[in-house]
Protein backbone atom coordinates (compact mmCIF):
# COMPACT_ATOMS: atom_id res chain seq x y z
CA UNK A 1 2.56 12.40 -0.36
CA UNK A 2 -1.03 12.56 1.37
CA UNK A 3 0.82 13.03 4.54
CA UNK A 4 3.34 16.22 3.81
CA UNK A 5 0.37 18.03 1.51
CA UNK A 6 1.85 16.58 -1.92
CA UNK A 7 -1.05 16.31 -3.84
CA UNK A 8 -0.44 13.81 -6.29
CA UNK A 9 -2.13 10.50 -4.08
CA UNK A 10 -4.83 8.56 -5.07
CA UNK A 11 -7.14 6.17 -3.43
CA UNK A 12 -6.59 2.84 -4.98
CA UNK A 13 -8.80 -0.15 -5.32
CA UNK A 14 -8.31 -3.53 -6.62
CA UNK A 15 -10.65 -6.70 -6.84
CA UNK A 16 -9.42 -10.11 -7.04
CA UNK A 17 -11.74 -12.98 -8.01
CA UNK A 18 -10.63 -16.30 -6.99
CA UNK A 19 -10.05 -19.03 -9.24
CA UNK A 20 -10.85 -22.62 -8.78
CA UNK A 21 -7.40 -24.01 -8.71
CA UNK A 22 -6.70 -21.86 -5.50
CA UNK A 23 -5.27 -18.79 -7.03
CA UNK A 24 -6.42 -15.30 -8.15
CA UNK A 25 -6.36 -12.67 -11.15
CA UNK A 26 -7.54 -9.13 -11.06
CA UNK A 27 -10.85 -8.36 -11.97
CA UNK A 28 -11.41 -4.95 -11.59
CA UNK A 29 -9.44 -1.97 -10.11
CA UNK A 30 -10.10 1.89 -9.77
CA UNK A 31 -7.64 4.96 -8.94
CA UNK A 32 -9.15 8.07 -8.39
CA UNK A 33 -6.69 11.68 -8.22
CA UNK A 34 -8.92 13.61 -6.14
CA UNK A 35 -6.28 16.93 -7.38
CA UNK A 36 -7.22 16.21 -10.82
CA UNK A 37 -10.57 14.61 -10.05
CA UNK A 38 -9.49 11.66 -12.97
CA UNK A 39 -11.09 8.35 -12.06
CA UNK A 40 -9.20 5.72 -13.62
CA UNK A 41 -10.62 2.57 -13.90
CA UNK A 42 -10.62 -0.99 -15.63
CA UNK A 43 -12.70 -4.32 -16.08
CA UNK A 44 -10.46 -7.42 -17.08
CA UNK A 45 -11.67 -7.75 -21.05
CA UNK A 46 -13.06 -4.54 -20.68
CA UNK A 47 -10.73 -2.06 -21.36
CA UNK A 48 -9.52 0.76 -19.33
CA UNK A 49 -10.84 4.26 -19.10
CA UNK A 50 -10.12 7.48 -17.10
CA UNK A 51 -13.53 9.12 -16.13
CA UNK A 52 -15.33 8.25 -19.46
CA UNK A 53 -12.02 8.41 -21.87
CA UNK A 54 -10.67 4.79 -23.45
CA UNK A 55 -7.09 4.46 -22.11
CA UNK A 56 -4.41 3.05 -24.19
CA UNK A 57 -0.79 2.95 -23.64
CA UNK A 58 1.62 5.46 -25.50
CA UNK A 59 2.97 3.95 -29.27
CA UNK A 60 6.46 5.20 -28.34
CA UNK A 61 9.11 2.23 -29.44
CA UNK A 62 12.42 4.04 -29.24
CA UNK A 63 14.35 4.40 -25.60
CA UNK A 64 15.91 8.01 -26.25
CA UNK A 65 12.02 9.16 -26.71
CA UNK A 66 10.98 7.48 -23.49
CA UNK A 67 9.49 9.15 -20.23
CA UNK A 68 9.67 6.48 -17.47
CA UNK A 69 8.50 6.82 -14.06
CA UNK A 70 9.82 4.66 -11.24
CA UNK A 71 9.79 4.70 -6.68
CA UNK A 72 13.06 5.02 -4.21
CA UNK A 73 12.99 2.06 -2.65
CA UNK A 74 11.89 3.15 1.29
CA UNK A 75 14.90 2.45 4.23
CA UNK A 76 12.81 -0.49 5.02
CA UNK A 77 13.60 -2.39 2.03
CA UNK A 78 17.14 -0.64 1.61
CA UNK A 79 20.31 -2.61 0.91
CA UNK A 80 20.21 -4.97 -2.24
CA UNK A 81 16.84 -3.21 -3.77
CA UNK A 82 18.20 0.63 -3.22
CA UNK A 83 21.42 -0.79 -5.22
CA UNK A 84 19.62 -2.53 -7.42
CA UNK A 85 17.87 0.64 -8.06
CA UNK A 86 20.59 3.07 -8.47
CA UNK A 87 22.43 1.02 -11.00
CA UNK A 88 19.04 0.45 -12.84
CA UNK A 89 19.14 4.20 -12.92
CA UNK A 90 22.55 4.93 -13.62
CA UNK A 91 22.17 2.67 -17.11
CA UNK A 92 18.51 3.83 -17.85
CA UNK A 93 19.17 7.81 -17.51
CA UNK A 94 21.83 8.28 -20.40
CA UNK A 95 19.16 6.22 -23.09
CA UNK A 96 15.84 7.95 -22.54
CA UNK A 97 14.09 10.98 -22.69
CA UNK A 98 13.62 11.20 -19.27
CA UNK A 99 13.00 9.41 -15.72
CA UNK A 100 10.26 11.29 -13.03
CA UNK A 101 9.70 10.02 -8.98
CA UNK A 102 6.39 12.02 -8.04
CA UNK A 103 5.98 9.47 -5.08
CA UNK A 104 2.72 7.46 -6.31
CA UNK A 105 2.95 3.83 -7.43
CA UNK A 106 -0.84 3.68 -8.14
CA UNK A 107 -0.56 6.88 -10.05
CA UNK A 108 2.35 6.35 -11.93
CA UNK A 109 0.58 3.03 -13.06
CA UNK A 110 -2.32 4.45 -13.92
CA UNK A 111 -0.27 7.11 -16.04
CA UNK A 112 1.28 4.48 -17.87
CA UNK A 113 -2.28 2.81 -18.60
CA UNK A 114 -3.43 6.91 -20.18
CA UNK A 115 0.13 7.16 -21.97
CA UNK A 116 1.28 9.77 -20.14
CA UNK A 117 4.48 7.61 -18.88
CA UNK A 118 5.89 4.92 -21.71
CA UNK A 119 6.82 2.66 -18.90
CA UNK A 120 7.07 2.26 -15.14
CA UNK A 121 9.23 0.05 -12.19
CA UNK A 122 9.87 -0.06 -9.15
CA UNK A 123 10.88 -2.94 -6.06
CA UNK A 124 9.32 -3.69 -3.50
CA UNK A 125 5.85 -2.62 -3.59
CA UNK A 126 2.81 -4.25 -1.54
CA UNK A 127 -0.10 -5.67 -3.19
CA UNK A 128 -2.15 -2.84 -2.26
CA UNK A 129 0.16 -0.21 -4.19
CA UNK A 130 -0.16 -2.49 -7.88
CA UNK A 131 -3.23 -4.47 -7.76
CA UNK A 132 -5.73 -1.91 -9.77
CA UNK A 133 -2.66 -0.23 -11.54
CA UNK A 134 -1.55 -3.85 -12.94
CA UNK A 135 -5.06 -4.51 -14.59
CA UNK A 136 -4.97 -0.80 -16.00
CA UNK A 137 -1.94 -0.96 -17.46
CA UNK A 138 -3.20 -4.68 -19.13
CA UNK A 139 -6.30 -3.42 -19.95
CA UNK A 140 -4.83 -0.62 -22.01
CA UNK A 141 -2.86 -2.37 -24.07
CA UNK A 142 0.62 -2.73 -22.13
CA UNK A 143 2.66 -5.23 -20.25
CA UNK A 144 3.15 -5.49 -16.31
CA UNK A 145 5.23 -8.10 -14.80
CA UNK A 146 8.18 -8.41 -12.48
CA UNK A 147 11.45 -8.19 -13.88
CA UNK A 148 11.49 -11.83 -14.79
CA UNK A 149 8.39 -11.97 -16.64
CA UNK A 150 6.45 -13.11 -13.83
CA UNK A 151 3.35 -11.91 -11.41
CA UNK A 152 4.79 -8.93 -9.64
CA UNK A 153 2.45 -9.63 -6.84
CA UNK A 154 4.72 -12.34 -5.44
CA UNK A 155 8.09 -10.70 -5.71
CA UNK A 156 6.64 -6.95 -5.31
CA UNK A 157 8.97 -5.87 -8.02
CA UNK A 158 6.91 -4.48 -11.29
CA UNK A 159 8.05 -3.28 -14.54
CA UNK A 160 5.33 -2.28 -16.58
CA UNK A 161 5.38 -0.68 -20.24
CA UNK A 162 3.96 -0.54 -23.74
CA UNK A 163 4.82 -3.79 -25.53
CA UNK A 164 7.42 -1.99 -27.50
CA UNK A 165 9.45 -0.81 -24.13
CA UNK A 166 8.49 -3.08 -21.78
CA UNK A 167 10.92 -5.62 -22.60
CA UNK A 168 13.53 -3.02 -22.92
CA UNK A 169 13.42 -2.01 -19.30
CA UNK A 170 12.66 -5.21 -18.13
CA UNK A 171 16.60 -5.85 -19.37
CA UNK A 172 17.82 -2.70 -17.39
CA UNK A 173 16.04 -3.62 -14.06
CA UNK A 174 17.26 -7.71 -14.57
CA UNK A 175 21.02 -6.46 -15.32
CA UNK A 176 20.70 -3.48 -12.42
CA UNK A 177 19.06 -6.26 -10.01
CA UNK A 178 22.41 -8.28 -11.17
CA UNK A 179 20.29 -11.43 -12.41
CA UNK A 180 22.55 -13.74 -14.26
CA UNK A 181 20.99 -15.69 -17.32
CA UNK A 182 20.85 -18.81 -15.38
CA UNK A 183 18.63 -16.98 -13.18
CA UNK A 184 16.50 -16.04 -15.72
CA UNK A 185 14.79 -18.86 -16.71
């Protein structure tokens, strides 16, 4: 978006703080809109905030009221995730209120962390693009994993939501994705 004049970009940080056993969790993470001039930001087990406003995640629980926000998977990754994505689509768009692309994952993140979105996914996304966006989202009351329940920083896939959609379009993106219930587990 940056690049074509599309201002809805943000700079994106994310710290990771290592844990003994080898591995990592988030920390802290910060997305600032220079557009809108909204710093969003979060502590793990502090909360999340834009600027100096307590973020929480919208109380929607019905699909047909939903706004969801979601990324075309790039030609790099094309094949089985732009599939996978169209027939996640094509079974999401008829149940909800809506479903926007504005071309940001940190963003859209972020927007599901101030309740602006009820829920968010996309494939194939870099560390980078979900690390502070993942801890928002947590620290504002919602869920972000992959599709399978898992860290979405080692698959790259992330559905994220409040905890009364997030399973919801977890089941869309598994059964667009094609995941059989041996699969699952």
């Amino acid at each position: 978006n940056f690049l074509h004049g599309i201002p809805h970009w943000a700079i994106s940080i994310g710290l990771e703080k290592r844990l003994p056993d080898g591995g990592s969790e988030a920390a802290a993470g910060l997305i600032y809109a220079p557009a809108t001039d909204e710093m969003f930001w979060a502590e793990k087990g502090g909360g999340a905030y834009a600027n100096d406003r307590r973020l929480r995640v919208s109380a929607r629980r019905e699909l047909k009221e939903a706004l969801f926000a979601t990324g075309i998977p790039f030609a790099a990754v094309a094949g089985a995730r732009r599939t996978a994505f169209s027939r996640t689509l094509a079974g999401l768009m008829p149940r909800v209120a809506g479903v926007r692309r504005f071309g940001s994952a940190a963003l859209d993140l972020a927007w599901v962390a101030a309740g602006r979105y009820d829920g968010y996914w996309e494939l194939g996304l870099k560390p980078w693009d979900m690390a502070a966006g993942l801890l928002l989202v947590r620290e504002a009351g919602g869920y972000a994993t992959d599709p399978l329940g898992k860290d979405p920083r080692e698959s790259g896939d992330v559905v994220a939501g409040t905890p009364h959609l997030h399973a919801k379009l977890r089941e869309f993106v598994i059964e667009g994705m094609g995941i059989g219930v041996a699969e699952r587990k």
